[in-house]
PDB file of N, CA and C in Angstrom:
ATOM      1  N   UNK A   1     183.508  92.567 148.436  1.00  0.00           N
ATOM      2  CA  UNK A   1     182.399  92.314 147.543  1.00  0.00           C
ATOM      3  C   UNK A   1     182.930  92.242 146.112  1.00  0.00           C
ATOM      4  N   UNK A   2     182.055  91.313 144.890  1.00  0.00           N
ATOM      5  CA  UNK A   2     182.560  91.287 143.792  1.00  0.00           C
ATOM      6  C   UNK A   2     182.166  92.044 143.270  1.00  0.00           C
ATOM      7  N   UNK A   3     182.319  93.481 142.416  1.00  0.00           N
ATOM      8  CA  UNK A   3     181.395  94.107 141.205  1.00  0.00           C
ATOM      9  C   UNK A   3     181.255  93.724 140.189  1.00  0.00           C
ATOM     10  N   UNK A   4     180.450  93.857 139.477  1.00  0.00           N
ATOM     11  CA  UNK A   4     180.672  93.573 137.962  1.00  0.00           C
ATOM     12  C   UNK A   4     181.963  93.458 137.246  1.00  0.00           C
ATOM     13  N   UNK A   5     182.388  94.899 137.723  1.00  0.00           N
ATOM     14  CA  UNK A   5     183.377  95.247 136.701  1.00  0.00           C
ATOM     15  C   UNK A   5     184.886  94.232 137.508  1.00  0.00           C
ATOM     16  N   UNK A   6     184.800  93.588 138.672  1.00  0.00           N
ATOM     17  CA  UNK A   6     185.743  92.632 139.166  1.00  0.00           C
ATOM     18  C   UNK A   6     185.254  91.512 138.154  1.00  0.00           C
ATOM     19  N   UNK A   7     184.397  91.054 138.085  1.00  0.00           N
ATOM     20  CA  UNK A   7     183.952  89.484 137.630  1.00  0.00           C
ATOM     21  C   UNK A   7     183.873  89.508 136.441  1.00  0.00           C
ATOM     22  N   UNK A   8     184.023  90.829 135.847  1.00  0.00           N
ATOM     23  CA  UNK A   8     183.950  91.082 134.197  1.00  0.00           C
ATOM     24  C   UNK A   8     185.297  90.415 133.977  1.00  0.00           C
ATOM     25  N   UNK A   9     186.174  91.074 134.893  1.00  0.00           N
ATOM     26  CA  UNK A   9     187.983  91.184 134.723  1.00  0.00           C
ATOM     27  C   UNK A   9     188.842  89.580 135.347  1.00  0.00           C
ATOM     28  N   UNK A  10     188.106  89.211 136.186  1.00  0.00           N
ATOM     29  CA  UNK A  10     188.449  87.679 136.285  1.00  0.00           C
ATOM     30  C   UNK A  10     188.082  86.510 135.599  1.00  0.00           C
ATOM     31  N   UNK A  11     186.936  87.015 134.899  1.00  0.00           N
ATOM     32  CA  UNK A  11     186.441  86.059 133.927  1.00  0.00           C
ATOM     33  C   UNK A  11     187.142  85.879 132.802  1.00  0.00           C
ATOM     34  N   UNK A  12     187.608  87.133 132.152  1.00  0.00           N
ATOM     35  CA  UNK A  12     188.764  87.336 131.574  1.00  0.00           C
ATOM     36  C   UNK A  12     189.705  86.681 131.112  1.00  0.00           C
ATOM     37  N   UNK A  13     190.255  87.183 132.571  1.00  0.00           N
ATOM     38  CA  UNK A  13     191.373  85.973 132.781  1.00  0.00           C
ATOM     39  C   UNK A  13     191.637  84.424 132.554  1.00  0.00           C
ATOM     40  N   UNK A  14     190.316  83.902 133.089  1.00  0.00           N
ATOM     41  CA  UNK A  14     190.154  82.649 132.640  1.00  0.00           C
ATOM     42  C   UNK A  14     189.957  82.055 131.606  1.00  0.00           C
ATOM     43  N   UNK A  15     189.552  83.351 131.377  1.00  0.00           N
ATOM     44  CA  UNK A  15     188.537  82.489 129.335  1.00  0.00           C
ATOM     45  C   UNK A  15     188.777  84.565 128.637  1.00  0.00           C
ATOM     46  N   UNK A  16     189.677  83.981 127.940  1.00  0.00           N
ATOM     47  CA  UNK A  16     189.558  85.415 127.027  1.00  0.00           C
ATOM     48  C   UNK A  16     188.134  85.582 126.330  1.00  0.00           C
ATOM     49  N   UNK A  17     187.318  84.699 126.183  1.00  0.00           N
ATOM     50  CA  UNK A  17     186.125  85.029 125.580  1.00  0.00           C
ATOM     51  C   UNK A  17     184.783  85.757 126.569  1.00  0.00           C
ATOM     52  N   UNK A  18     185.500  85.604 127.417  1.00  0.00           N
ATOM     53  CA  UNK A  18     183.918  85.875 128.539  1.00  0.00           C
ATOM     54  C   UNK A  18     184.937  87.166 129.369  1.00  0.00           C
ATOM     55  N   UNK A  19     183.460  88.222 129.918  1.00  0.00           N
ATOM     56  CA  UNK A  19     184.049  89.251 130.413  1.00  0.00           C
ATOM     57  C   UNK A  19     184.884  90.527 129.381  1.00  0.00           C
ATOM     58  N   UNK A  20     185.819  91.009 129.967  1.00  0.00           N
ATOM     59  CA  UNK A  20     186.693  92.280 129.201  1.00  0.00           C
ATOM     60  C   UNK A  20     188.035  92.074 129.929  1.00  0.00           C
ATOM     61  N   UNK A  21     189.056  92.395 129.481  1.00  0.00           N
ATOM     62  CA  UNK A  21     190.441  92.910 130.267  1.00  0.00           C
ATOM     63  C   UNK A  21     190.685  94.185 130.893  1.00  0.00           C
ATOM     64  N   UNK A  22     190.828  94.072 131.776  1.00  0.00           N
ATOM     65  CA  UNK A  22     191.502  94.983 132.962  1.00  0.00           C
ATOM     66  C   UNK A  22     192.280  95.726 132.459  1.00  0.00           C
ATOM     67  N   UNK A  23     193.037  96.922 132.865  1.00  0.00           N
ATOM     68  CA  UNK A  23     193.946  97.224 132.696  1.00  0.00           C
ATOM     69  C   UNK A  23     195.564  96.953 133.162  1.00  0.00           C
ATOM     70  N   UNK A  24     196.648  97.353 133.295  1.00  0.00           N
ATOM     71  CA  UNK A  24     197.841  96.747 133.092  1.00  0.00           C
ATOM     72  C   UNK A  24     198.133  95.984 134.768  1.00  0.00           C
ATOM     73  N   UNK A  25     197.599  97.170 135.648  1.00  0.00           N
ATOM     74  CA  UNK A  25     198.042  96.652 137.445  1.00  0.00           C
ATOM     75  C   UNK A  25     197.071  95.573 137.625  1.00  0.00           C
ATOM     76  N   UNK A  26     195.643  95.759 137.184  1.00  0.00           N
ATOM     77  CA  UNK A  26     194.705  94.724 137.930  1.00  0.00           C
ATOM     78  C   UNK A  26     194.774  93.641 136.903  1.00  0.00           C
ATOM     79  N   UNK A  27     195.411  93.756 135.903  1.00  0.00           N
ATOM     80  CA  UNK A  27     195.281  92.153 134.815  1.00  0.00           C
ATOM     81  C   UNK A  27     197.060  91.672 135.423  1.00  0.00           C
ATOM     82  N   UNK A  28     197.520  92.511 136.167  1.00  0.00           N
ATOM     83  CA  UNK A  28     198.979  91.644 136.630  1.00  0.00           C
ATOM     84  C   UNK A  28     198.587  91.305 138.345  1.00  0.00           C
ATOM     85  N   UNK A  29     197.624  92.067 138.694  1.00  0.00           N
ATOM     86  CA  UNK A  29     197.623  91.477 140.226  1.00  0.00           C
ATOM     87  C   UNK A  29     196.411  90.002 140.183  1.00  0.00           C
ATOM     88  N   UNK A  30     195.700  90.271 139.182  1.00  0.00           N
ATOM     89  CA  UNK A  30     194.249  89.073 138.892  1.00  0.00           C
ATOM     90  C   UNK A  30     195.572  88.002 139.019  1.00  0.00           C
ATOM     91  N   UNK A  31     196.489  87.979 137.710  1.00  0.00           N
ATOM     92  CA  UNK A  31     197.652  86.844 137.717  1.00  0.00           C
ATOM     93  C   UNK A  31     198.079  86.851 138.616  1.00  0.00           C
ATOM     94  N   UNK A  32     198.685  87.144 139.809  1.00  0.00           N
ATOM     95  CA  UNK A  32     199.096  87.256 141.017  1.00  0.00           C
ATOM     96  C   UNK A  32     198.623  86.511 141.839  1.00  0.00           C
ATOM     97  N   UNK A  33     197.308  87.236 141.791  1.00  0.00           N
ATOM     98  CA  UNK A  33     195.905  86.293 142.551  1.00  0.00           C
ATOM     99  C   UNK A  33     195.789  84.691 142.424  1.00  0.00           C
ATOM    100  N   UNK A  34     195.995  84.369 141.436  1.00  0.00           N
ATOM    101  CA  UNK A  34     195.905  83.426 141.171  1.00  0.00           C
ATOM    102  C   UNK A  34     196.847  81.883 141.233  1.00  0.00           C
ATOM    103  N   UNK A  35     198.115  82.803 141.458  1.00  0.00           N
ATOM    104  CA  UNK A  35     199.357  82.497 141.318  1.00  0.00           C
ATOM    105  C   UNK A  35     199.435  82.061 142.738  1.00  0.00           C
ATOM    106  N   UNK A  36     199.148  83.021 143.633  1.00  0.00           N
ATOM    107  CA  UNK A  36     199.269  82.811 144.935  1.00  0.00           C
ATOM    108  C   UNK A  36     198.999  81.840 145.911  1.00  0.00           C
ATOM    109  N   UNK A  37     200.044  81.519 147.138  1.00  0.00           N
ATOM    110  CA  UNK A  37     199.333  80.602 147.935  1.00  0.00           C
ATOM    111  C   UNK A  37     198.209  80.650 148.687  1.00  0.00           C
ATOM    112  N   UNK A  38     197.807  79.923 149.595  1.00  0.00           N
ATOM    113  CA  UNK A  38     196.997  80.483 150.580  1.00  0.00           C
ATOM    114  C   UNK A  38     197.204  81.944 151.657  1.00  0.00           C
ATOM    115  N   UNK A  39     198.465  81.621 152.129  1.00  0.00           N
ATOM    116  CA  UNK A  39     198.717  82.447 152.974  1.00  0.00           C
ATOM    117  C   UNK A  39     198.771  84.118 152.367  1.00  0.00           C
ATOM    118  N   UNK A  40     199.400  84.007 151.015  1.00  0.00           N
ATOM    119  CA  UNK A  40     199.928  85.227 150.129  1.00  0.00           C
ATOM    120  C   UNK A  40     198.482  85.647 150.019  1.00  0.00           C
ATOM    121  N   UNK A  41     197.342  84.827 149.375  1.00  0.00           N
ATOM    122  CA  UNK A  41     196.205  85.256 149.310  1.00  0.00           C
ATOM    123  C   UNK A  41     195.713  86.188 149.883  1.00  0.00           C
ATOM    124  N   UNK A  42     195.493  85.381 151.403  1.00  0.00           N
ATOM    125  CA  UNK A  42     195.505  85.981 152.759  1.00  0.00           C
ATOM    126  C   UNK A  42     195.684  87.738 152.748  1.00  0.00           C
ATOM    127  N   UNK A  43     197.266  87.546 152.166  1.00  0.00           N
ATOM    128  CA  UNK A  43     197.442  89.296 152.532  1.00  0.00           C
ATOM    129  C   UNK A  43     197.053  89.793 151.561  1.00  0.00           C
ATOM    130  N   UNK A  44     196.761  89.785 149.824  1.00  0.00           N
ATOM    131  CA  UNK A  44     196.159  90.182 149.242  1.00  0.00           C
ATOM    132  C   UNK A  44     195.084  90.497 149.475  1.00  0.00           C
ATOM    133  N   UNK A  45     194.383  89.827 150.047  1.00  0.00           N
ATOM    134  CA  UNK A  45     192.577  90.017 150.682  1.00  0.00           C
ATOM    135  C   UNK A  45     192.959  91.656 151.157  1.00  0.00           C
ATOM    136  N   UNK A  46     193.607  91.676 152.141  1.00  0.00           N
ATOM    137  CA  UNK A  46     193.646  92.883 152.901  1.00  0.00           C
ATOM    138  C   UNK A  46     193.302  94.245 151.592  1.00  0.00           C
ATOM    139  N   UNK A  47     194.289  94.124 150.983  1.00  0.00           N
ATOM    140  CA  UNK A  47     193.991  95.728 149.650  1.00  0.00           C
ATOM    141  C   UNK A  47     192.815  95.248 148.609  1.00  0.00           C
ATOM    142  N   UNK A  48     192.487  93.935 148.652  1.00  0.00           N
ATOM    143  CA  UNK A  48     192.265  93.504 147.345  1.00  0.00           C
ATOM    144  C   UNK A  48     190.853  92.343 147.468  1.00  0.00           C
ATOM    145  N   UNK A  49     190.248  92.741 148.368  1.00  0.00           N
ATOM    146  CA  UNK A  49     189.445  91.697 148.730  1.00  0.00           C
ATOM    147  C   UNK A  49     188.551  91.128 147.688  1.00  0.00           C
ATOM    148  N   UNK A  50     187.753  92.161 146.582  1.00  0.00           N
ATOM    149  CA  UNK A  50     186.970  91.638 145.787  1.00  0.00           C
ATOM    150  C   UNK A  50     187.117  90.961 144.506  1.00  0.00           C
ATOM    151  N   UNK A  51     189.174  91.313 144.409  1.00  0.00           N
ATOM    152  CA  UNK A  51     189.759  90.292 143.455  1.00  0.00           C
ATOM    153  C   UNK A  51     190.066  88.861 144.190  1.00  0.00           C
ATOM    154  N   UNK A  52     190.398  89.132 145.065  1.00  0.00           N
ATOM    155  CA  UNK A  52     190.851  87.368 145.983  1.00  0.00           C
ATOM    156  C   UNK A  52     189.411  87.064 146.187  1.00  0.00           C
ATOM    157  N   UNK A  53     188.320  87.599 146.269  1.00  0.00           N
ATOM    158  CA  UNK A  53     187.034  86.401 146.344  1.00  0.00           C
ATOM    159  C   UNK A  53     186.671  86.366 144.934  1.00  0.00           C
ATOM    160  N   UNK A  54     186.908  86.730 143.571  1.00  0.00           N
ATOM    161  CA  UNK A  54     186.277  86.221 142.474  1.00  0.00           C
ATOM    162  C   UNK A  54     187.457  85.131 142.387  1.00  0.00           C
ATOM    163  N   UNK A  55     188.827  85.183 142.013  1.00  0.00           N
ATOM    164  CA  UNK A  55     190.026  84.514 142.026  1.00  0.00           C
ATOM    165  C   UNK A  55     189.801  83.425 142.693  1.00  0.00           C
ATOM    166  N   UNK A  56     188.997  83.233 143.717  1.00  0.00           N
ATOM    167  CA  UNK A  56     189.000  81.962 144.605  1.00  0.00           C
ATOM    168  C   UNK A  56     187.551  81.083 144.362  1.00  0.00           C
ATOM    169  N   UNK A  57     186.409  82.094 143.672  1.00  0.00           N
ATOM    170  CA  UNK A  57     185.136  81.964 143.175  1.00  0.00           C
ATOM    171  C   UNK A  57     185.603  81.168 142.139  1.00  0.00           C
ATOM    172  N   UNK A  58     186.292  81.840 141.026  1.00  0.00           N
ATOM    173  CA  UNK A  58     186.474  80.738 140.123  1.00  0.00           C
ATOM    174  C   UNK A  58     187.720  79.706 139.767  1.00  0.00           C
ATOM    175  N   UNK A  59     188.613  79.797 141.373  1.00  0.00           N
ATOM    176  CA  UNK A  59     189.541  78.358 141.259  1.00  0.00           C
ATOM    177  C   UNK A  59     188.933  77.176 141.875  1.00  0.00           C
ATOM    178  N   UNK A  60     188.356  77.241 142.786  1.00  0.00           N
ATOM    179  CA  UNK A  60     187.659  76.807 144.002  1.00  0.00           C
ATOM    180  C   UNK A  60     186.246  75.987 143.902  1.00  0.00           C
ATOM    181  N   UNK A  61     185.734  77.160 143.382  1.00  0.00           N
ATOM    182  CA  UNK A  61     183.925  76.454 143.247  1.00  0.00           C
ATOM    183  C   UNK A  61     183.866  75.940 142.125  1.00  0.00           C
ATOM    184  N   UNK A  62     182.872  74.931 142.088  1.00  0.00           N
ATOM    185  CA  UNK A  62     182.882  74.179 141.054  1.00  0.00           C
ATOM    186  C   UNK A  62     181.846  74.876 140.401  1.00  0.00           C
ATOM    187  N   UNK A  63     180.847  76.026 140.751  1.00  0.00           N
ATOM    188  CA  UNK A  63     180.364  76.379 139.989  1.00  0.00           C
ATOM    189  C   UNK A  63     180.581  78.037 139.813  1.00  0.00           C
ATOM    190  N   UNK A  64     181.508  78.276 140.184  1.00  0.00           N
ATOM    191  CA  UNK A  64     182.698  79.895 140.632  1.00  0.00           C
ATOM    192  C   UNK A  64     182.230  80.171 138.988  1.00  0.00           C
ATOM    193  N   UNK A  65     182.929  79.778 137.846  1.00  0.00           N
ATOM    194  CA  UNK A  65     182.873  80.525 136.402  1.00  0.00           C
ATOM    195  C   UNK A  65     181.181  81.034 136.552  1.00  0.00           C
ATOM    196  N   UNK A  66     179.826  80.466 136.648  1.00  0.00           N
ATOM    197  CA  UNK A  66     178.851  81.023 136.150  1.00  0.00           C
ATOM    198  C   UNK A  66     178.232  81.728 137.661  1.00  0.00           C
ATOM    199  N   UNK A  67     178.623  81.996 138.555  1.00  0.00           N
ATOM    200  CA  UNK A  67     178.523  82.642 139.186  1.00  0.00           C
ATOM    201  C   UNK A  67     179.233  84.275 139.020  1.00  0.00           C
ATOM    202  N   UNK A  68     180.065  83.935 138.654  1.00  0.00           N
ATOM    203  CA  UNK A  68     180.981  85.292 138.031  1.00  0.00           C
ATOM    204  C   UNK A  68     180.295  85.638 137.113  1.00  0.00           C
ATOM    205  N   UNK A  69     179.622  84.822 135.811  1.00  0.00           N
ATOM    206  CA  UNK A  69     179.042  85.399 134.412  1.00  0.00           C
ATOM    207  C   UNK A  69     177.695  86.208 135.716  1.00  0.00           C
ATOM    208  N   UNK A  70     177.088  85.119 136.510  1.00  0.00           N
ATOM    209  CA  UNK A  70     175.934  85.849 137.104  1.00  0.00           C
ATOM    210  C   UNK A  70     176.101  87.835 137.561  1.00  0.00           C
ATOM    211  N   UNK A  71     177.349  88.006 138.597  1.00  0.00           N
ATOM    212  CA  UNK A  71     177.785  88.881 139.139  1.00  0.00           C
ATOM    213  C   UNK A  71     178.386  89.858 137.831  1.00  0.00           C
ATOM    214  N   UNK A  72     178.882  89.117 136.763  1.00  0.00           N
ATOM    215  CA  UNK A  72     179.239  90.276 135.534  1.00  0.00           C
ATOM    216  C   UNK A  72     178.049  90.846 134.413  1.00  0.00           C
ATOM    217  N   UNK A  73     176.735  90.080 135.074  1.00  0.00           N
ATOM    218  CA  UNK A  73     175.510  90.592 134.540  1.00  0.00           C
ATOM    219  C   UNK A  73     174.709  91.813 135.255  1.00  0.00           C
ATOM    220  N   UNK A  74     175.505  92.157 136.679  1.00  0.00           N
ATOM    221  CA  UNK A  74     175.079  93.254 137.150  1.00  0.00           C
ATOM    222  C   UNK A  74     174.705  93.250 138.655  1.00  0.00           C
ATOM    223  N   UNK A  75     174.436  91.559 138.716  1.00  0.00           N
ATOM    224  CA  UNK A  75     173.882  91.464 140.370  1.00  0.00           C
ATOM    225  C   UNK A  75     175.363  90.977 141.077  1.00  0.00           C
ATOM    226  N   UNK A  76     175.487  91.533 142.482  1.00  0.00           N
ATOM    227  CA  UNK A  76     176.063  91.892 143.493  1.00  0.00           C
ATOM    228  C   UNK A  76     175.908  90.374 144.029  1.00  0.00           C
ATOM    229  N   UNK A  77     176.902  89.731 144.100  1.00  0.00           N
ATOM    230  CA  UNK A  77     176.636  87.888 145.550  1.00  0.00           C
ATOM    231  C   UNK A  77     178.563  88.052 145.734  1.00  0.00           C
ATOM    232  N   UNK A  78     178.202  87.551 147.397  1.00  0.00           N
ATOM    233  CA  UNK A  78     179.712  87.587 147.706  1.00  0.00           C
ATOM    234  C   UNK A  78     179.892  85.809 148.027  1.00  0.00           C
ATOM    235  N   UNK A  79     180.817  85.129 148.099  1.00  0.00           N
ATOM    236  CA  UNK A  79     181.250  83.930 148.387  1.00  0.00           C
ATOM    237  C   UNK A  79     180.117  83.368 149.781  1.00  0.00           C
TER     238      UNK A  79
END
C-alpha cells in the first residue's frame, strides 16, 4: 500500500517542489527504485512494496504524478 508519507517521498523525487524528502536510506532506495529493472523491481517489491508501487505509479501511469499528490493528501489507493 502507498501512505502518504511514501507518496509525499516519491513525489519528491520527481519534482523537488511537490511532496518532502525522505531521509538518507529511503531517498537512496526511492533512486534505486527507479533505477531498477523489471526483474530487480520484482525483488524490491518483496521489502519494499509501497515504494515499488508509487515508483511505478509515477514512471508508468500517465496519470501516476496526481495520483500520488491525491495519496500525499491523506487518502490511501493502491495501483
Amino acid at each position: 500500500m502507498i501512505t502518504p508519507e511514501i507518496a509525499n517521498q516519491v513525489l519528491h523525487h520527481f519534482n523537488p517542489s511537490d511532496g518532502y524528502p525522505a531521509g538518507g536510506f529511503v531517498t537512496d532506495l526511492i533512486a534505486l527504485i527507479s533505477k531498477a529493472d523489471p526483474r530487480n523491481k520484482a525483488r524490491l517489491a518483496i521489502g519494499f512494496g509501497g515504494h515499488v508501487q508509487a515508483v511505478l505509479l509515477a514512471q508508468e501511469e500517465v496519470d501516476g504524478i496526481d495520483r500520488l499528490k491525491y495519496i500525499a493528501a491523506g487518502d490511501k489507493v493502491t495501483r
